[in-house]
N, C-alpha and C. Protein backbone atom coordinates (compact mmCIF):
# COMPACT_ATOMS: atom_id res chain seq x y z
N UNK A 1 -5.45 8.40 -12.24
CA UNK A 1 -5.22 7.54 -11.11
C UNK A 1 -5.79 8.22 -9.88
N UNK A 2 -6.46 7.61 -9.28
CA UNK A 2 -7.06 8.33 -7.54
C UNK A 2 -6.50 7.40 -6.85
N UNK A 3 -6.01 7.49 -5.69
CA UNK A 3 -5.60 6.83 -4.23
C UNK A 3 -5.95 7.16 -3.18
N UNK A 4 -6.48 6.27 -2.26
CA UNK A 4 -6.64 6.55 -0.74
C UNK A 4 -4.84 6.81 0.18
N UNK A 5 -5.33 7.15 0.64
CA UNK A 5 -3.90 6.95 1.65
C UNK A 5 -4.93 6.60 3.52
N UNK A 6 -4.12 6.13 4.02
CA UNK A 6 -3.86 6.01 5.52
C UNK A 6 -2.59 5.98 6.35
N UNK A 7 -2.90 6.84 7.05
CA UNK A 7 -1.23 6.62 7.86
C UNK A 7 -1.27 6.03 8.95
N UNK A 8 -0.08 5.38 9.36
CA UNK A 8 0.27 4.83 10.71
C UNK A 8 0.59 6.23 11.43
N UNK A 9 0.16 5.12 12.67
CA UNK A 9 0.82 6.22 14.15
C UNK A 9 1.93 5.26 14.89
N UNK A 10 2.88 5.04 14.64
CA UNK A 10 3.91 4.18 15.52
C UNK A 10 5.05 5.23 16.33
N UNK A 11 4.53 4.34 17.46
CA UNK A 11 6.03 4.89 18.29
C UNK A 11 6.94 4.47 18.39
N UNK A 12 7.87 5.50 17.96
CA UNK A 12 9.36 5.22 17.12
C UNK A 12 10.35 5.16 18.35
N UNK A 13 10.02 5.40 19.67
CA UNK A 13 10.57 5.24 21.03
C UNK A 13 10.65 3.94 21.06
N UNK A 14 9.35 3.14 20.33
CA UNK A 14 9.12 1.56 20.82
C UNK A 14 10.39 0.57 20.45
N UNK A 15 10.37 0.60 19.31
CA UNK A 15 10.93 -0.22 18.25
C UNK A 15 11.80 0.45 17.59
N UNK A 16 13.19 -0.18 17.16
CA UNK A 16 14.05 0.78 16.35
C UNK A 16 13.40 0.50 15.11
N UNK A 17 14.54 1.51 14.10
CA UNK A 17 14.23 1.47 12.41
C UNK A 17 14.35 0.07 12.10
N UNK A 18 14.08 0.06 10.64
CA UNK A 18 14.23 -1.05 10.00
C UNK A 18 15.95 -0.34 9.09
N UNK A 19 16.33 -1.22 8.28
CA UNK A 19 17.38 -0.35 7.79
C UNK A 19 17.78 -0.40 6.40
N UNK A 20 16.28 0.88 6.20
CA UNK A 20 16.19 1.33 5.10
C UNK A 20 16.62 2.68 4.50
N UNK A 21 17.73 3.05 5.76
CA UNK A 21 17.64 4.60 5.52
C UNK A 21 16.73 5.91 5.67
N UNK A 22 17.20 6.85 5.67
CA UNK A 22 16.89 8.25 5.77
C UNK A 22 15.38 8.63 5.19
N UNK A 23 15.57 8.48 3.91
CA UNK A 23 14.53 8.93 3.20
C UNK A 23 13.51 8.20 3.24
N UNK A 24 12.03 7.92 2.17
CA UNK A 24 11.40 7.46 1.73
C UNK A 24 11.40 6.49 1.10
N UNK A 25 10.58 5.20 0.91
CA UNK A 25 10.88 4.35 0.16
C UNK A 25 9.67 3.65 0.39
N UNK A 26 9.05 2.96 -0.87
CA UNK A 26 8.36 1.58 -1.16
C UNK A 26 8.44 0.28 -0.15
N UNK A 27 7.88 0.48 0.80
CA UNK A 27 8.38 -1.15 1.43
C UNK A 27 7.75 -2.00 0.71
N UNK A 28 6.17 -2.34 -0.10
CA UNK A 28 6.01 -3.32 -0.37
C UNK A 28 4.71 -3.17 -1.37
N UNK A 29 4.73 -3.30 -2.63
CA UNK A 29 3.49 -3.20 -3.65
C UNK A 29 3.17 -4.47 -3.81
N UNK A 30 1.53 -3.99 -4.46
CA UNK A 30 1.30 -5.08 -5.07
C UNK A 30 -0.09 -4.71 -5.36
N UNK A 31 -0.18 -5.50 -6.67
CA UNK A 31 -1.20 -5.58 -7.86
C UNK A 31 -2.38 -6.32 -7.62
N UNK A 32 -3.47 -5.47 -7.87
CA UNK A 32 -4.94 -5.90 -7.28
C UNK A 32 -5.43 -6.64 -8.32
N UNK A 33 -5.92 -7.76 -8.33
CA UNK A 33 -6.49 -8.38 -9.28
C UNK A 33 -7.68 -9.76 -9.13
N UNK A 34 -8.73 -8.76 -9.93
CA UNK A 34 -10.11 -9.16 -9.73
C UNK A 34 -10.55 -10.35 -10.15
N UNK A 35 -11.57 -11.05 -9.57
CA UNK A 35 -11.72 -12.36 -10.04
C UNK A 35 -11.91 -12.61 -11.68
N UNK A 36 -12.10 -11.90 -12.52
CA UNK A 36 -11.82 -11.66 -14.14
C UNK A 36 -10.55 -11.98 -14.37
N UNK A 37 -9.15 -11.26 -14.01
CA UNK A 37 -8.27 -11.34 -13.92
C UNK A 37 -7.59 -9.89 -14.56
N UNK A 38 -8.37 -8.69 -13.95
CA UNK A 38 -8.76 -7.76 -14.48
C UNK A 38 -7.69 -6.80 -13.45
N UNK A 39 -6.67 -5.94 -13.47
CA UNK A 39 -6.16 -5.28 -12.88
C UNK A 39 -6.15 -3.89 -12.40
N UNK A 40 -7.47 -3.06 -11.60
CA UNK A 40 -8.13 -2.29 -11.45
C UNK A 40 -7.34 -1.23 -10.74
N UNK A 41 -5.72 -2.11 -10.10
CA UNK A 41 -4.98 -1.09 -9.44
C UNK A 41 -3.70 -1.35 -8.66
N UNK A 42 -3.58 -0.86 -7.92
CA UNK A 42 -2.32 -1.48 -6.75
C UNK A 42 -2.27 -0.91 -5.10
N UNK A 43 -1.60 -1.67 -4.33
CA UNK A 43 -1.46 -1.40 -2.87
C UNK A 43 0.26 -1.25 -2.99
N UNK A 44 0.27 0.08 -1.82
CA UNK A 44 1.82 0.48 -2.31
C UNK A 44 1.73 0.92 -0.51
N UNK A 45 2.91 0.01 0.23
CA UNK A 45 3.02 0.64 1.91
C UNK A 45 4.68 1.08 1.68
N UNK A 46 4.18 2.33 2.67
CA UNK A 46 5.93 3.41 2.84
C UNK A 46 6.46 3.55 3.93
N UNK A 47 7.61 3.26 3.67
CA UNK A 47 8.53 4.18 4.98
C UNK A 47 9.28 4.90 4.74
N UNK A 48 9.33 5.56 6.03
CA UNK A 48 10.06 7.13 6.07
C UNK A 48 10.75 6.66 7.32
N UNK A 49 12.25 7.09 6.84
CA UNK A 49 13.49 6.72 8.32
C UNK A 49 13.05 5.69 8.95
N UNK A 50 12.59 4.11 8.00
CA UNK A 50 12.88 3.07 8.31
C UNK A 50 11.45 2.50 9.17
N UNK A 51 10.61 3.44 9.22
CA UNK A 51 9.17 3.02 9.91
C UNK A 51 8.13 2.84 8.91
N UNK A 52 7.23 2.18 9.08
CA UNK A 52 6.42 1.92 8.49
C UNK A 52 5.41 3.07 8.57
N UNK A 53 5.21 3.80 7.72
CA UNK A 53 3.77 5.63 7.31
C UNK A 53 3.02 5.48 6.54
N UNK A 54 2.80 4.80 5.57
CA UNK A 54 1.34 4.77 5.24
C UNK A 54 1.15 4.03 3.92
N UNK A 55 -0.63 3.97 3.71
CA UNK A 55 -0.76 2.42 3.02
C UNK A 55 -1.42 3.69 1.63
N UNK A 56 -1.03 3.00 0.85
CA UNK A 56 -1.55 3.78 -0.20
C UNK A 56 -2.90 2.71 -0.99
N UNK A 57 -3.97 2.73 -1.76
CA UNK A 57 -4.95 1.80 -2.23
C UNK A 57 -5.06 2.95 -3.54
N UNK A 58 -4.54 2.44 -4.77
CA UNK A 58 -4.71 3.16 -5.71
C UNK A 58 -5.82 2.68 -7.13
N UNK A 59 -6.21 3.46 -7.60
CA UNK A 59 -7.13 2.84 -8.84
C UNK A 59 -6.62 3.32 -10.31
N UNK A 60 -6.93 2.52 -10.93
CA UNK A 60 -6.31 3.06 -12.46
C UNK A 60 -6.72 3.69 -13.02
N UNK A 61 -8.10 4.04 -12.92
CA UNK A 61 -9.36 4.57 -13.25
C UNK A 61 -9.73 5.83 -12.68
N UNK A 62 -11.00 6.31 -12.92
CA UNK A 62 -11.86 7.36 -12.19
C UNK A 62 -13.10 6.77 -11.82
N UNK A 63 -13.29 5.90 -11.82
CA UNK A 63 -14.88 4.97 -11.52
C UNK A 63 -14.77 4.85 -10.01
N UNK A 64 -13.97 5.03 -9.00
CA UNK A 64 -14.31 4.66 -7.97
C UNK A 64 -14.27 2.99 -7.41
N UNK A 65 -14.02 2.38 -8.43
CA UNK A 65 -14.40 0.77 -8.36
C UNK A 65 -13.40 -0.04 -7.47
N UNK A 66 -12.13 0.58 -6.90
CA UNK A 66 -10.97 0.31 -5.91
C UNK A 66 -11.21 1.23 -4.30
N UNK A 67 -11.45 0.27 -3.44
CA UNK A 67 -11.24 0.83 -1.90
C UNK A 67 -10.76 -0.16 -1.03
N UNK A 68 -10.42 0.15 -0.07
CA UNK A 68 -9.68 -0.99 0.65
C UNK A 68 -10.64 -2.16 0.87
N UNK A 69 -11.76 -2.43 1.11
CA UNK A 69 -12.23 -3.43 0.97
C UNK A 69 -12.39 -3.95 -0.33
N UNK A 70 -12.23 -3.94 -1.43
CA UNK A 70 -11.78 -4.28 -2.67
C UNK A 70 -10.74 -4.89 -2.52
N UNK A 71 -9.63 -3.79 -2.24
CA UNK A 71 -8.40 -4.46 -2.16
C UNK A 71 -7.91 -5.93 -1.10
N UNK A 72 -8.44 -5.67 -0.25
CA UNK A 72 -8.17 -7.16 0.43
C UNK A 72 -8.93 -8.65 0.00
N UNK A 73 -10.18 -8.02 -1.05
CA UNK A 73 -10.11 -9.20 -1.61
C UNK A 73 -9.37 -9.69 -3.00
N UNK A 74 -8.92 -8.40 -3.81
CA UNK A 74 -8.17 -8.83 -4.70
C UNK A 74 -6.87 -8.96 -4.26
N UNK A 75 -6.07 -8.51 -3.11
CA UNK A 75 -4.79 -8.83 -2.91
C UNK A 75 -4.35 -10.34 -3.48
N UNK A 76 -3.81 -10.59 -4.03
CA UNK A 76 -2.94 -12.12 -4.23
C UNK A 76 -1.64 -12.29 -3.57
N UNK A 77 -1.30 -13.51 -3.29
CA UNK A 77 -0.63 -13.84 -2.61
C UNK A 77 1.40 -13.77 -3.57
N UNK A 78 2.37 -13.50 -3.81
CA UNK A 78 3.25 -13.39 -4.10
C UNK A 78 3.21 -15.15 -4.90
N UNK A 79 3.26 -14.92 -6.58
CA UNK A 79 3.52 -16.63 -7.01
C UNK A 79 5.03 -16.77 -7.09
């Protein structure tokens, strides 16, 4: 498996937490899937003490064939 990561920069002065707690956690995955219907990977965003830190773009593979512009066109919508 290879993944990109990106992190947010939010100011946590701005806006309170969300209330997810202390630790780490999954705010929101989801499964990339190519016009085949071919599943090359997943998008996984985190928070830490309730803020939103960073977007993960992962591949299943070693081919390289998943990057964020990939991913926003395979994102699907929740059925």
């Amino acid at each position: 498996m290879r993944c990109g990561t990106a992190y947010f920069e939010l100011d946590a002065d701005t806006v309170e937490p969300a209330p997810t707690g202390p630790g780490t956690v999954v705010a929101a995955d989801a499964q990339l899937l190519t016009e085949t219907g071919e599943c090359p990977g997943e998008v996984q965003v985190f928070a830490q003490g309730g803020y939103l830190s960073w977007l993960e773009v992962c591949s299943w593979g070693d081919d390289g064939e998943v990057n964020l512009a990939a991913a926003r066109r395979w994102l699907q919508p929740p059925s």
